[in-house]
PDB file of N, CA and C in Angstrom:
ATOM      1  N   UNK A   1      44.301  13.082 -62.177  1.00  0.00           N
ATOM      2  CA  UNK A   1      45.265  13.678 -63.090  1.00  0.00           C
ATOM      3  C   UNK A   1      46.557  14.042 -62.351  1.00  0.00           C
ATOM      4  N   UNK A   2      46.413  14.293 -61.279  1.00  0.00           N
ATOM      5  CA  UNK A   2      47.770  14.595 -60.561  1.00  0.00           C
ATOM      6  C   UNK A   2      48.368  13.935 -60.258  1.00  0.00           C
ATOM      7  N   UNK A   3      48.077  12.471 -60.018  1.00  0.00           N
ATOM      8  CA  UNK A   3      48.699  11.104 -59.686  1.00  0.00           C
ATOM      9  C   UNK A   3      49.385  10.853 -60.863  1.00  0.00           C
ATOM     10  N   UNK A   4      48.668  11.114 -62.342  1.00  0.00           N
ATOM     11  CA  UNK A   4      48.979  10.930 -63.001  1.00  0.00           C
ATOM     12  C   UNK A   4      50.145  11.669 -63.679  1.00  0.00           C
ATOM     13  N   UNK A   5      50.597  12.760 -63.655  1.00  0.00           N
ATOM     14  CA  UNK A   5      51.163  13.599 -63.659  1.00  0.00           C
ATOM     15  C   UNK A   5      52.463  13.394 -62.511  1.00  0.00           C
ATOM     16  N   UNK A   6      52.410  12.973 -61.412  1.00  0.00           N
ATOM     17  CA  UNK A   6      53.390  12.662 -60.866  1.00  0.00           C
ATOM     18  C   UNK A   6      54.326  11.585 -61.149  1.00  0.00           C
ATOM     19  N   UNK A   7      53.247  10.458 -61.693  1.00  0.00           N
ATOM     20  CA  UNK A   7      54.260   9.328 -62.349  1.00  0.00           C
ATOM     21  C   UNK A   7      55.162   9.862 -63.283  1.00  0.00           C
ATOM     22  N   UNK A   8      54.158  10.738 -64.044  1.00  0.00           N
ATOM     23  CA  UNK A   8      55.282  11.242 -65.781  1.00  0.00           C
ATOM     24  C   UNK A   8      56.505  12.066 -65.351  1.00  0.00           C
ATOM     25  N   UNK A   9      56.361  12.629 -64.063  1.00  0.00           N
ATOM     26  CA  UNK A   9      57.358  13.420 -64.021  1.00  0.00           C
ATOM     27  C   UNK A   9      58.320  12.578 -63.206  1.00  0.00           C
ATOM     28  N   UNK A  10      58.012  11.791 -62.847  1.00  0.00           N
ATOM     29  CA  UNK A  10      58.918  10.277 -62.017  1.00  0.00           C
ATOM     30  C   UNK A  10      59.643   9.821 -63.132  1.00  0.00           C
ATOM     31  N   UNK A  11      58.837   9.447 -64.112  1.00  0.00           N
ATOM     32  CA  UNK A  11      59.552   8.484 -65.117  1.00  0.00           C
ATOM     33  C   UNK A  11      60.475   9.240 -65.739  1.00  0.00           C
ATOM     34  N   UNK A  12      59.773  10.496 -66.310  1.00  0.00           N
ATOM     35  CA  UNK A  12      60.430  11.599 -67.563  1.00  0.00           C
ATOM     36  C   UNK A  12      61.967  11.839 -66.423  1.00  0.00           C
ATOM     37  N   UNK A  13      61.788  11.895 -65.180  1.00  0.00           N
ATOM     38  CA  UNK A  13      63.569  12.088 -64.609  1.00  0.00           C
ATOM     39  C   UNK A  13      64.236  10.857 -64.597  1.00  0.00           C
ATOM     40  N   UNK A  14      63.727  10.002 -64.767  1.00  0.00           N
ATOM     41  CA  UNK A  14      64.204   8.429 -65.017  1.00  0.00           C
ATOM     42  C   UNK A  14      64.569   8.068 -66.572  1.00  0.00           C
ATOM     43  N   UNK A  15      64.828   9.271 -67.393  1.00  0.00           N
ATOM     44  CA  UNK A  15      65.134   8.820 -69.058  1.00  0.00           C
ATOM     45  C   UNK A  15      64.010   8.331 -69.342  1.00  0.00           C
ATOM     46  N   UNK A  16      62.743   7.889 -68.824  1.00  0.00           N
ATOM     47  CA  UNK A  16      61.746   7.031 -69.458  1.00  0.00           C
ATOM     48  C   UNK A  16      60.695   8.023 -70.636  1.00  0.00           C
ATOM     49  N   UNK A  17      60.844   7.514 -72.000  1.00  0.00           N
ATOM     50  CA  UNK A  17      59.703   8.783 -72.799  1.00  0.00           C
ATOM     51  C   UNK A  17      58.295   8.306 -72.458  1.00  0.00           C
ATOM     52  N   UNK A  18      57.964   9.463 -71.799  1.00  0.00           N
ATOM     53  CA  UNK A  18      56.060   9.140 -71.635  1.00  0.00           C
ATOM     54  C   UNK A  18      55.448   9.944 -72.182  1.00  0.00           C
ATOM     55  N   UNK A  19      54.419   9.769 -72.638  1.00  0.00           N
ATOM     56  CA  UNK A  19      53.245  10.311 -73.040  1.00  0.00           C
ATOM     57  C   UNK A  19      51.720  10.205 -71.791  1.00  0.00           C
ATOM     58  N   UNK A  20      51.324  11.229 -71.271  1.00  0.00           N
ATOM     59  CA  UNK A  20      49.933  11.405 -70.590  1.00  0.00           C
ATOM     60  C   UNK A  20      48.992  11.652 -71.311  1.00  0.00           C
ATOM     61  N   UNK A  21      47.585  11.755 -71.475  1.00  0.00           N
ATOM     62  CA  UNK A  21      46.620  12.019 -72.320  1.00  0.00           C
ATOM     63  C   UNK A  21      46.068  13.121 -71.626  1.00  0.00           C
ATOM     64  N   UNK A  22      46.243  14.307 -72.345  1.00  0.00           N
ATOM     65  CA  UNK A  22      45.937  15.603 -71.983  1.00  0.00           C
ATOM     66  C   UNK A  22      44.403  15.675 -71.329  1.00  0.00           C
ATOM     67  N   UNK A  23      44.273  16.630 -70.277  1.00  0.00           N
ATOM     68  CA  UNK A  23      43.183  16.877 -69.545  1.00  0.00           C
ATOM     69  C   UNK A  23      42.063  17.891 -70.387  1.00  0.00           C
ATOM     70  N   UNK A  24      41.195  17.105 -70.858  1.00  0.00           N
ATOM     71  CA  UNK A  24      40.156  17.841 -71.537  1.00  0.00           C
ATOM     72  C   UNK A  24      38.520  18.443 -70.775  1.00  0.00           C
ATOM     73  N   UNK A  25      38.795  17.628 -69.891  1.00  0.00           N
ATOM     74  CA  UNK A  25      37.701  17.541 -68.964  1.00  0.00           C
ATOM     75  C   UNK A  25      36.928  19.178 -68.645  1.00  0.00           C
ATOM     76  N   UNK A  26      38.023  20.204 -68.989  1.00  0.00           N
ATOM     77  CA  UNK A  26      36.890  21.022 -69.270  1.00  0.00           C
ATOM     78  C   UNK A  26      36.513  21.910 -70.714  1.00  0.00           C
ATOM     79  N   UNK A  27      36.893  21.306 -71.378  1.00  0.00           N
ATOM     80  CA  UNK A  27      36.769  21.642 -73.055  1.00  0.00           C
ATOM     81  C   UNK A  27      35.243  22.020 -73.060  1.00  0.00           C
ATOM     82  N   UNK A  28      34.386  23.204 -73.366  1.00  0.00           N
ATOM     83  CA  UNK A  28      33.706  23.253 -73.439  1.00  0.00           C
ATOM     84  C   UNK A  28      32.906  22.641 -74.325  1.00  0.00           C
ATOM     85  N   UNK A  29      33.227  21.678 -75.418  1.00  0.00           N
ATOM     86  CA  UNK A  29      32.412  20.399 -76.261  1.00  0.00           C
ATOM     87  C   UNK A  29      31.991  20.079 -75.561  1.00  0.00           C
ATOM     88  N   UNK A  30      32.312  19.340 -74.480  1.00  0.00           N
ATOM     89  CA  UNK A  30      31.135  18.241 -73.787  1.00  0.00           C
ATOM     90  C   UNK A  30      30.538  19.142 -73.160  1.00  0.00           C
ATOM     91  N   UNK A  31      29.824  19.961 -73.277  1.00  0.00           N
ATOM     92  CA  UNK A  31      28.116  20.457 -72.950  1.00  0.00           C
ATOM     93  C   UNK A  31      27.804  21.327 -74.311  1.00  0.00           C
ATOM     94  N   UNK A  32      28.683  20.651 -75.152  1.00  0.00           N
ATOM     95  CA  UNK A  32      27.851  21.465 -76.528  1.00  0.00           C
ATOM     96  C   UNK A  32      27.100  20.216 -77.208  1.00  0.00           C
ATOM     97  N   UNK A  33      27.033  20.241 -78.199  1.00  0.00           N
ATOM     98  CA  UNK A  33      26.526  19.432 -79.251  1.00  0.00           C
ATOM     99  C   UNK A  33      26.574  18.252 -79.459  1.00  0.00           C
ATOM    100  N   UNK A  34      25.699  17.001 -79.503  1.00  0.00           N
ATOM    101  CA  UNK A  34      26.177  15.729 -79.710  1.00  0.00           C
ATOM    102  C   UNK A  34      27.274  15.573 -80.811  1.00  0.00           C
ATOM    103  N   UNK A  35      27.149  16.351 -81.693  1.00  0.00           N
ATOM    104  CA  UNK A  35      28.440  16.479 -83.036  1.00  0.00           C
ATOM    105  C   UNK A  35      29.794  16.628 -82.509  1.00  0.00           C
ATOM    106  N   UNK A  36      29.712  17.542 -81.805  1.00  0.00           N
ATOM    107  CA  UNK A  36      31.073  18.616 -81.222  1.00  0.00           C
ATOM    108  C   UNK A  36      31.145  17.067 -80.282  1.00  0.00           C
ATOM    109  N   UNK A  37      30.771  17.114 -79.433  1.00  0.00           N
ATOM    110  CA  UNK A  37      31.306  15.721 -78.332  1.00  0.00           C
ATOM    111  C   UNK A  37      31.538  14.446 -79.197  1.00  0.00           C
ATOM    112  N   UNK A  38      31.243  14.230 -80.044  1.00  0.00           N
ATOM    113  CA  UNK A  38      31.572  13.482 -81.053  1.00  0.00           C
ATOM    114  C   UNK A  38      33.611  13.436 -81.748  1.00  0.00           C
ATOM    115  N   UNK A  39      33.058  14.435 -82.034  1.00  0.00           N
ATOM    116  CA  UNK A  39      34.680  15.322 -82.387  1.00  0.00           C
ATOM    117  C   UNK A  39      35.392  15.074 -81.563  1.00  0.00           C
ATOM    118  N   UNK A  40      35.380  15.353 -80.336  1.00  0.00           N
ATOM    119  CA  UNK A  40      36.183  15.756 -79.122  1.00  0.00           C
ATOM    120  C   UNK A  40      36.622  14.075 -78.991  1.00  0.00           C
ATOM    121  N   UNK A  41      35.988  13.186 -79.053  1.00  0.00           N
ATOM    122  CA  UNK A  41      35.810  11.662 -78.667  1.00  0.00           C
ATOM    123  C   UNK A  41      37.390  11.364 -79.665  1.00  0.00           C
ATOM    124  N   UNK A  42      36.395  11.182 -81.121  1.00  0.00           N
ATOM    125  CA  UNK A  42      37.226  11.344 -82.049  1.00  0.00           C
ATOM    126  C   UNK A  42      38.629  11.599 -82.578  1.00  0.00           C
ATOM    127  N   UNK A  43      39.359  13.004 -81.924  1.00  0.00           N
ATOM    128  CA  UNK A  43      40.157  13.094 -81.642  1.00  0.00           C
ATOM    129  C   UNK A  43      41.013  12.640 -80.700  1.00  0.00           C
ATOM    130  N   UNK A  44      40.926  12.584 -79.567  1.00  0.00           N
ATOM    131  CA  UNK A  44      41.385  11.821 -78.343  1.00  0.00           C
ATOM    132  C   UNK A  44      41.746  10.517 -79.182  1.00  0.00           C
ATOM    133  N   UNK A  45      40.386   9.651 -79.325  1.00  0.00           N
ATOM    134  CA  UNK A  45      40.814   7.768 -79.843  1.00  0.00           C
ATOM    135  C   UNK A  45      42.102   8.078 -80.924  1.00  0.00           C
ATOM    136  N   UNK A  46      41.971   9.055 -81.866  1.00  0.00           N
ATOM    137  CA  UNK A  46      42.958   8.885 -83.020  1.00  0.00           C
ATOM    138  C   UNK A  46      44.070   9.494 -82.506  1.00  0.00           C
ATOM    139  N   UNK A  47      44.537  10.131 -81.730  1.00  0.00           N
ATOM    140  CA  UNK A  47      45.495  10.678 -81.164  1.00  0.00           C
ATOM    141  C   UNK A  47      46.613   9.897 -79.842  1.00  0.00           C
ATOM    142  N   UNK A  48      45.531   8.739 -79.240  1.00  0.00           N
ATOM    143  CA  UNK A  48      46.250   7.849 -78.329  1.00  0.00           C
ATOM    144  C   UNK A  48      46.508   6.696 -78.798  1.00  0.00           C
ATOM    145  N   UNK A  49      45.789   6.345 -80.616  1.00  0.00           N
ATOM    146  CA  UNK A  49      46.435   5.274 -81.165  1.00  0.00           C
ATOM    147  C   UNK A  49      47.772   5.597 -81.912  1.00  0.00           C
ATOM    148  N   UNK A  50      47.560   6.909 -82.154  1.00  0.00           N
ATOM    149  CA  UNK A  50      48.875   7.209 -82.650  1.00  0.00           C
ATOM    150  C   UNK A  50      50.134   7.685 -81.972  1.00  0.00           C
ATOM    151  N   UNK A  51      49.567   7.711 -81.006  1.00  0.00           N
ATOM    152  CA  UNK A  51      50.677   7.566 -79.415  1.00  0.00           C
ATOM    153  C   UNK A  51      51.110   6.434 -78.860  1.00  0.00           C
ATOM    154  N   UNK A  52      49.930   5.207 -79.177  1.00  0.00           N
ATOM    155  CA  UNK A  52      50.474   4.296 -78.604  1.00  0.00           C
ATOM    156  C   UNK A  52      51.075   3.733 -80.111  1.00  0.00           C
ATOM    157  N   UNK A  53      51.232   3.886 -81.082  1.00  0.00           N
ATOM    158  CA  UNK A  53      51.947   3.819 -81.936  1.00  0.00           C
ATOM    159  C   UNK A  53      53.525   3.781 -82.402  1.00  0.00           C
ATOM    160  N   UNK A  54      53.635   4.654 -81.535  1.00  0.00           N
ATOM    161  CA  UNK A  54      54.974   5.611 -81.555  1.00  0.00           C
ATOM    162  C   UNK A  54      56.139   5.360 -80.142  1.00  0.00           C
ATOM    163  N   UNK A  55      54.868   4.078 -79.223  1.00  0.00           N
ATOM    164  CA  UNK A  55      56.009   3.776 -77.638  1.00  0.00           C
ATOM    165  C   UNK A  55      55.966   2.284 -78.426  1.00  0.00           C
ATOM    166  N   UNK A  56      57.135   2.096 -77.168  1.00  0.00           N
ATOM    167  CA  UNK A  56      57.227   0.617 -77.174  1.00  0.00           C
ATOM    168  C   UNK A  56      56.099   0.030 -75.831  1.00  0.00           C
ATOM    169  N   UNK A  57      55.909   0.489 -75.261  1.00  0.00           N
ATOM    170  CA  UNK A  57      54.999  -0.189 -74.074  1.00  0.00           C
ATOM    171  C   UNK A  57      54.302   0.984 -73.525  1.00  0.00           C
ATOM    172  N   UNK A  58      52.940  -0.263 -73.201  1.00  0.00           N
ATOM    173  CA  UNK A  58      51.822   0.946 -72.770  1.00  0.00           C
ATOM    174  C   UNK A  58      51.557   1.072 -71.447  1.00  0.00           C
ATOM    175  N   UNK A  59      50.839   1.926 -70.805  1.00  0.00           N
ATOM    176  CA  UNK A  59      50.763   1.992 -69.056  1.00  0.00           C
ATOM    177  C   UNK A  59      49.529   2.049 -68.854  1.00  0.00           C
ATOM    178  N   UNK A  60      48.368   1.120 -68.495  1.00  0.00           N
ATOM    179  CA  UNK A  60      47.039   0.790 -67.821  1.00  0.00           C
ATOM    180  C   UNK A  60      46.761   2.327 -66.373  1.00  0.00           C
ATOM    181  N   UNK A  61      46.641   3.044 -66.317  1.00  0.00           N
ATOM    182  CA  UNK A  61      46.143   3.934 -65.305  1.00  0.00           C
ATOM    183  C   UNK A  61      44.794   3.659 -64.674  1.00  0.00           C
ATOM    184  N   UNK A  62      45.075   2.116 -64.204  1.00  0.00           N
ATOM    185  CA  UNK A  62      43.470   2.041 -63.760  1.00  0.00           C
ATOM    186  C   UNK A  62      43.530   1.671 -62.456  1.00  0.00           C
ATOM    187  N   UNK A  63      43.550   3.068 -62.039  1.00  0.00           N
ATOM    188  CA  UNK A  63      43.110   3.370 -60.406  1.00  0.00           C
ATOM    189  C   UNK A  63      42.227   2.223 -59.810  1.00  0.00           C
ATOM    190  N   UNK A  64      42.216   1.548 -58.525  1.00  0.00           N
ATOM    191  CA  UNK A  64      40.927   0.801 -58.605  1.00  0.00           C
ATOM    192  C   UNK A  64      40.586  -0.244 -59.550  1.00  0.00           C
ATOM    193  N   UNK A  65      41.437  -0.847 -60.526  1.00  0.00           N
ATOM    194  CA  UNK A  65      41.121  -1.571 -61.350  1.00  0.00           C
ATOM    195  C   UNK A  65      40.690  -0.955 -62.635  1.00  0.00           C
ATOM    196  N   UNK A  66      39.685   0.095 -62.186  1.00  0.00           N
ATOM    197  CA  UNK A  66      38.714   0.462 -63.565  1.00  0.00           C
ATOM    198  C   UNK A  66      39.234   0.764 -64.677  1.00  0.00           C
ATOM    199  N   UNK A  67      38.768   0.121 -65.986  1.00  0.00           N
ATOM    200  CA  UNK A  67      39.123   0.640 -67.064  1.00  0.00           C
ATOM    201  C   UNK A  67      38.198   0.530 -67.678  1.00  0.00           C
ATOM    202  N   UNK A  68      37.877   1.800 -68.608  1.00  0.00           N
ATOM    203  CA  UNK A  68      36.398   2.127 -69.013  1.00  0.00           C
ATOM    204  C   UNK A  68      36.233   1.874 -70.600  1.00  0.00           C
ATOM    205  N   UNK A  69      35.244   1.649 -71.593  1.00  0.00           N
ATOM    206  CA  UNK A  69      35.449   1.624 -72.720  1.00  0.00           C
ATOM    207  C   UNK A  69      36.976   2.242 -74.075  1.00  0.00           C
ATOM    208  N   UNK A  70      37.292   3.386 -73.562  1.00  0.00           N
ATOM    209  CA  UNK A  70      37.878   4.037 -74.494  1.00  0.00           C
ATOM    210  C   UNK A  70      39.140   3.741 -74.368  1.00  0.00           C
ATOM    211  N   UNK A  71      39.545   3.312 -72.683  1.00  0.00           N
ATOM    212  CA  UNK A  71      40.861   2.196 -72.395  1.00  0.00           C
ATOM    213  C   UNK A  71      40.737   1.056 -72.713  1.00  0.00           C
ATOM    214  N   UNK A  72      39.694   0.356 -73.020  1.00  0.00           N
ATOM    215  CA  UNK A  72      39.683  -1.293 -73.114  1.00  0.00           C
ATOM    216  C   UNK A  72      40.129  -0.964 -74.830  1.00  0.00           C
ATOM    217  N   UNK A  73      39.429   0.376 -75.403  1.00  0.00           N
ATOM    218  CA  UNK A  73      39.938   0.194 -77.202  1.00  0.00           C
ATOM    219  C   UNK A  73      41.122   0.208 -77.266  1.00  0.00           C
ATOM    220  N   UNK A  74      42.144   1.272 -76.117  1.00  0.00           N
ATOM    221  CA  UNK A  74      43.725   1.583 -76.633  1.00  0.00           C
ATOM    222  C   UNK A  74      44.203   0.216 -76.337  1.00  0.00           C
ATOM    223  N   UNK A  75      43.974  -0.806 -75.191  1.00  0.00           N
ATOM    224  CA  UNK A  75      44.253  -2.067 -74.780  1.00  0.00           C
ATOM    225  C   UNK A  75      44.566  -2.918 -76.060  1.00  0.00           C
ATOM    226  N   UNK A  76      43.519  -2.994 -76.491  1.00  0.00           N
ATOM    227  CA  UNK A  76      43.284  -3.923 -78.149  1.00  0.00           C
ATOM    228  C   UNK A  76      44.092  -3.635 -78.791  1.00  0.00           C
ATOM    229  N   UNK A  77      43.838  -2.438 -78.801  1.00  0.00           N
ATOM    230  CA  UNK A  77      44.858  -1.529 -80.367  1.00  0.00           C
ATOM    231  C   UNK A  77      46.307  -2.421 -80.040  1.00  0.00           C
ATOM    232  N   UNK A  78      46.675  -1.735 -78.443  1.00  0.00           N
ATOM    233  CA  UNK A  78      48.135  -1.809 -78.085  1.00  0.00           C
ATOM    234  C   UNK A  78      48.305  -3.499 -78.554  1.00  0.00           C
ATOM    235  N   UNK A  79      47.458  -4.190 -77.957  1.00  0.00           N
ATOM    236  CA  UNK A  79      48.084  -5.740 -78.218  1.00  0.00           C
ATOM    237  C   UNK A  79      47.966  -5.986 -79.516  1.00  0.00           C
ATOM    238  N   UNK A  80      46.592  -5.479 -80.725  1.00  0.00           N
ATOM    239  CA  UNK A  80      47.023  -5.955 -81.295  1.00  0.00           C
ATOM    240  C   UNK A  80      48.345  -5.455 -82.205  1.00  0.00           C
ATOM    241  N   UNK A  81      48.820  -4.168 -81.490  1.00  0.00           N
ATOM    242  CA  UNK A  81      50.290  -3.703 -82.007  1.00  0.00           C
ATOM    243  C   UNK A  81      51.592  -4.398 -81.537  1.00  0.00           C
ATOM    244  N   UNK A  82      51.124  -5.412 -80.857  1.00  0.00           N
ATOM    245  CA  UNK A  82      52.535  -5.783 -80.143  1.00  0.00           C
ATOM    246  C   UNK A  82      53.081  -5.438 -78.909  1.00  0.00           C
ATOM    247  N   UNK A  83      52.289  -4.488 -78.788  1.00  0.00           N
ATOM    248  CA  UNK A  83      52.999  -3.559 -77.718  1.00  0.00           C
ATOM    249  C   UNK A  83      52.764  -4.253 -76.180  1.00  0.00           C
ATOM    250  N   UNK A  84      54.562  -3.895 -75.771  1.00  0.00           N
ATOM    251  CA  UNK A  84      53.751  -4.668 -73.838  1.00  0.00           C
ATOM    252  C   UNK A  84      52.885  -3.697 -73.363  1.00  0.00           C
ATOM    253  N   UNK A  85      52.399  -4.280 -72.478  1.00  0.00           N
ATOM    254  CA  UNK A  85      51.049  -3.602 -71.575  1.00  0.00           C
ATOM    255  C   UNK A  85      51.325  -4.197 -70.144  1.00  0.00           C
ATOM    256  N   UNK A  86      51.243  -2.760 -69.555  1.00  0.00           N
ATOM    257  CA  UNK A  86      51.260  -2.638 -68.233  1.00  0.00           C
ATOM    258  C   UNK A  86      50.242  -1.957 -67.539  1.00  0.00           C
ATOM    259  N   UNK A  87      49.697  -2.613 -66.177  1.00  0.00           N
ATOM    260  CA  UNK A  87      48.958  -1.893 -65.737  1.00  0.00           C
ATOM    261  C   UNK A  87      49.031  -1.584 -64.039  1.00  0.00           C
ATOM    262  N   UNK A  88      48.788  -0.916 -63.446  1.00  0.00           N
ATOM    263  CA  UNK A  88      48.655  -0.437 -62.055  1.00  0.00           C
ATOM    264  C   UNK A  88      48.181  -1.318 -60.572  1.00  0.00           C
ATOM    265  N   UNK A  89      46.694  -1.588 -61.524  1.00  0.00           N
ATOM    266  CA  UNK A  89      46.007  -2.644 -60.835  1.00  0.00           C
ATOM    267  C   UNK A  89      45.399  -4.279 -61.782  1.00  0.00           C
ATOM    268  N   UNK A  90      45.343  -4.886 -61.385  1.00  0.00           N
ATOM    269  CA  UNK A  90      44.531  -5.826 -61.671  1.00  0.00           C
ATOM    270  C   UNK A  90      43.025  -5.366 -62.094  1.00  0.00           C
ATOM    271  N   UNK A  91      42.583  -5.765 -63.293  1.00  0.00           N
ATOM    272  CA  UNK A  91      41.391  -5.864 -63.755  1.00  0.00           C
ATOM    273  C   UNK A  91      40.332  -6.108 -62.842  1.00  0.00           C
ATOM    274  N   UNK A  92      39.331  -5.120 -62.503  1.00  0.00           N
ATOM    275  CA  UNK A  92      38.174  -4.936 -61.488  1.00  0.00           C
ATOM    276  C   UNK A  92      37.501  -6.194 -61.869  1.00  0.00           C
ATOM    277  N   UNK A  93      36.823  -5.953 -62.934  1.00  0.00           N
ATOM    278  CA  UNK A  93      35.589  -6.193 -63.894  1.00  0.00           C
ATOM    279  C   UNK A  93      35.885  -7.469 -64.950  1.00  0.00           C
ATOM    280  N   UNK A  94      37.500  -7.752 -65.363  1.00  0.00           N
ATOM    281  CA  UNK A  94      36.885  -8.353 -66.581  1.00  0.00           C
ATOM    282  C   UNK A  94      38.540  -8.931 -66.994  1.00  0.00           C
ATOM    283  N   UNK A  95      38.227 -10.430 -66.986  1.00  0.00           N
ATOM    284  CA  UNK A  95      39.370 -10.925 -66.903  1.00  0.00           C
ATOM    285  C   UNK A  95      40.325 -10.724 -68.480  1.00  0.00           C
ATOM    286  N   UNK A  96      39.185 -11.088 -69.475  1.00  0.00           N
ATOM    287  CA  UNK A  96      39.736 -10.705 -70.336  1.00  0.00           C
ATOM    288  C   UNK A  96      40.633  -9.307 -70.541  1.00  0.00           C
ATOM    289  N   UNK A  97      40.551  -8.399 -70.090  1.00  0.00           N
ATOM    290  CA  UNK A  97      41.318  -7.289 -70.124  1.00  0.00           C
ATOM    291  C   UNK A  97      43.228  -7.357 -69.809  1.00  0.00           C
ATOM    292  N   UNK A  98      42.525  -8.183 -68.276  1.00  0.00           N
ATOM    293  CA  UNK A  98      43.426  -8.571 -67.382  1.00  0.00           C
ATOM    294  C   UNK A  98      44.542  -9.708 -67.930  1.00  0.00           C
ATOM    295  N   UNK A  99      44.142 -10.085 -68.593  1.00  0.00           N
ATOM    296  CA  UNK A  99      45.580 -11.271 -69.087  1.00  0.00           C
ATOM    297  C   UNK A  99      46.052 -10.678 -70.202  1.00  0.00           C
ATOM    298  N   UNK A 100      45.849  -9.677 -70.847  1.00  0.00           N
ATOM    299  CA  UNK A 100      46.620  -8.829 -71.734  1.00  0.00           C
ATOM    300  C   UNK A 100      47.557  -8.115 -71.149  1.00  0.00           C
ATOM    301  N   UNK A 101      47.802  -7.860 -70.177  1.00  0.00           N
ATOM    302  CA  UNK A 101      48.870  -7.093 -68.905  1.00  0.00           C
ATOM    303  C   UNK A 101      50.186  -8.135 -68.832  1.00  0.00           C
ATOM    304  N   UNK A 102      51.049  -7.525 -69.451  1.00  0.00           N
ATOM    305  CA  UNK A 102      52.453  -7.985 -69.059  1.00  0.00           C
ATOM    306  C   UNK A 102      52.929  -8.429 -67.539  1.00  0.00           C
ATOM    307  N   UNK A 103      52.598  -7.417 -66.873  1.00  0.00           N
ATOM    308  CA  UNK A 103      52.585  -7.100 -65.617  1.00  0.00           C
ATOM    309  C   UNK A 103      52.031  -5.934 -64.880  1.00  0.00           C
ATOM    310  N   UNK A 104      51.693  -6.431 -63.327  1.00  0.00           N
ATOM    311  CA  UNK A 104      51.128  -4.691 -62.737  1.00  0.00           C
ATOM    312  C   UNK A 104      51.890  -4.271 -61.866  1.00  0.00           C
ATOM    313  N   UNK A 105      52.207  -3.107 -61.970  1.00  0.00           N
ATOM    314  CA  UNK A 105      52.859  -2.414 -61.363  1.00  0.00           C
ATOM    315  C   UNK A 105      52.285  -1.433 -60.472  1.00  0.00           C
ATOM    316  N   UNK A 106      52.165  -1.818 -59.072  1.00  0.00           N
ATOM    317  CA  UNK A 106      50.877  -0.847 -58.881  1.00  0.00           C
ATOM    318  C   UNK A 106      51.750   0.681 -57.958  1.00  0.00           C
ATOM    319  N   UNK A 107      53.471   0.920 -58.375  1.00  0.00           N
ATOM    320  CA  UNK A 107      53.974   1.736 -57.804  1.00  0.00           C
ATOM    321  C   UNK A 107      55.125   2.505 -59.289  1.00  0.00           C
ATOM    322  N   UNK A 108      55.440   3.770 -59.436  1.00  0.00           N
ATOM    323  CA  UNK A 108      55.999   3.964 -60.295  1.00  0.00           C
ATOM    324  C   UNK A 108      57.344   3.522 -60.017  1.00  0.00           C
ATOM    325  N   UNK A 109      57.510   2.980 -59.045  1.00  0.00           N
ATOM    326  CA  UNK A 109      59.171   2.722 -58.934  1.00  0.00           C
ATOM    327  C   UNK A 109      58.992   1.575 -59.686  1.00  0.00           C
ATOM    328  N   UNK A 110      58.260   0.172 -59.213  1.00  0.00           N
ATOM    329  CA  UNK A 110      57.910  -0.842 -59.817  1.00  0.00           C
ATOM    330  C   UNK A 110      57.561  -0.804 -61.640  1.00  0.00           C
ATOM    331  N   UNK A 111      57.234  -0.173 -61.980  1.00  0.00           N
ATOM    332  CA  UNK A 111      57.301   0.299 -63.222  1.00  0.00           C
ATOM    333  C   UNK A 111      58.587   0.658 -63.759  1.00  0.00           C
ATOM    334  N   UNK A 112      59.117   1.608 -63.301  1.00  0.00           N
ATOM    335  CA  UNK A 112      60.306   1.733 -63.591  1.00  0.00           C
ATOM    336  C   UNK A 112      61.132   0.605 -63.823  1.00  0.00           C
ATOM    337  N   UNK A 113      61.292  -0.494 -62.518  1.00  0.00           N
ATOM    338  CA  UNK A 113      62.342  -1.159 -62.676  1.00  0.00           C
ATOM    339  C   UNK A 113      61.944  -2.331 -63.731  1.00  0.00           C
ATOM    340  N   UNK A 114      60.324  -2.854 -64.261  1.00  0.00           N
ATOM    341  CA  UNK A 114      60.322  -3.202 -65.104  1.00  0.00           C
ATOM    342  C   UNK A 114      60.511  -2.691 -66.267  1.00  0.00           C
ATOM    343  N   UNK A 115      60.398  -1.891 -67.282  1.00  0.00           N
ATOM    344  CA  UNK A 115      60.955  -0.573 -68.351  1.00  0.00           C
ATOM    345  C   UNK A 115      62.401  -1.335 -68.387  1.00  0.00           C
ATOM    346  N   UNK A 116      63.000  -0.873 -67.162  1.00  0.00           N
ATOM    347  CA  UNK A 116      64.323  -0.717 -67.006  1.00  0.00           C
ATOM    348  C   UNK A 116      64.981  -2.741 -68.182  1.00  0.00           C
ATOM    349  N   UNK A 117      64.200  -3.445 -67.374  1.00  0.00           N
ATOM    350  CA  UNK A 117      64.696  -4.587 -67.743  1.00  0.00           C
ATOM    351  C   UNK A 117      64.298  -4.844 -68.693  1.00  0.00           C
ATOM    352  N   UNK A 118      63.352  -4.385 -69.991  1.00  0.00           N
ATOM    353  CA  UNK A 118      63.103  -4.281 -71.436  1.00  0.00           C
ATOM    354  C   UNK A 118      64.587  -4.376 -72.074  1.00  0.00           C
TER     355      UNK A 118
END
């Protein structure tokens, strides 16, 4: 999260509008109820489609490659919204993921200067 957080505040002084996906990790839902963690899920998915809704291009945060189920859904969503997609690293696991990536940028400057040329 702090890596992550450093990019936004890289970009956000660069004019760039970002959106991060808030740190829930200690919401006390996830050690409550399969319902309540349900919810918690729930919200998040409908809240980063309607984020990625609202950019013109999306940013892959996959440290290491990894991108886990609930990123491979915003992935879909994003392409099938049109939206460019960018990511950090190259796809660990799964090529299909990986050729949906505009480009990787695996430095926020590099990011930047692609944005920039949109």
């Amino acid at each position: 999260m702090d890596q992550m957080k450093d990019w936004d505040e890289f970009l956000k002084a660069n004019n760039v509008k970002v959106f991060i996906p808030k740190d829930v990790s200690n919401d006390p839902r996830w050690s409550a109820s399969a319902t309540e963690k349900r919810q918690i899920v729930s919200e998040l998915t409908l809240d980063h489609f309607d984020r990625i809704s609202k950019h013109d291009a999306v940013f892959i945060f996959n440290v290491d490659g990894y991108v886990g189920p609930s990123t491979t859904m915003e992935i879909g969503y994003a392409f099938g919204s049109g939206k460019e997609i960018y990511a950090m690293n190259n796809d660990r696991d799964e090529v299909c993921r990986d050729v949906l990536y505009l480009k990787v940028c695996p430095t926020k400057e590099a990011l930047l200067k692609e944005l920039q040329n949109v």
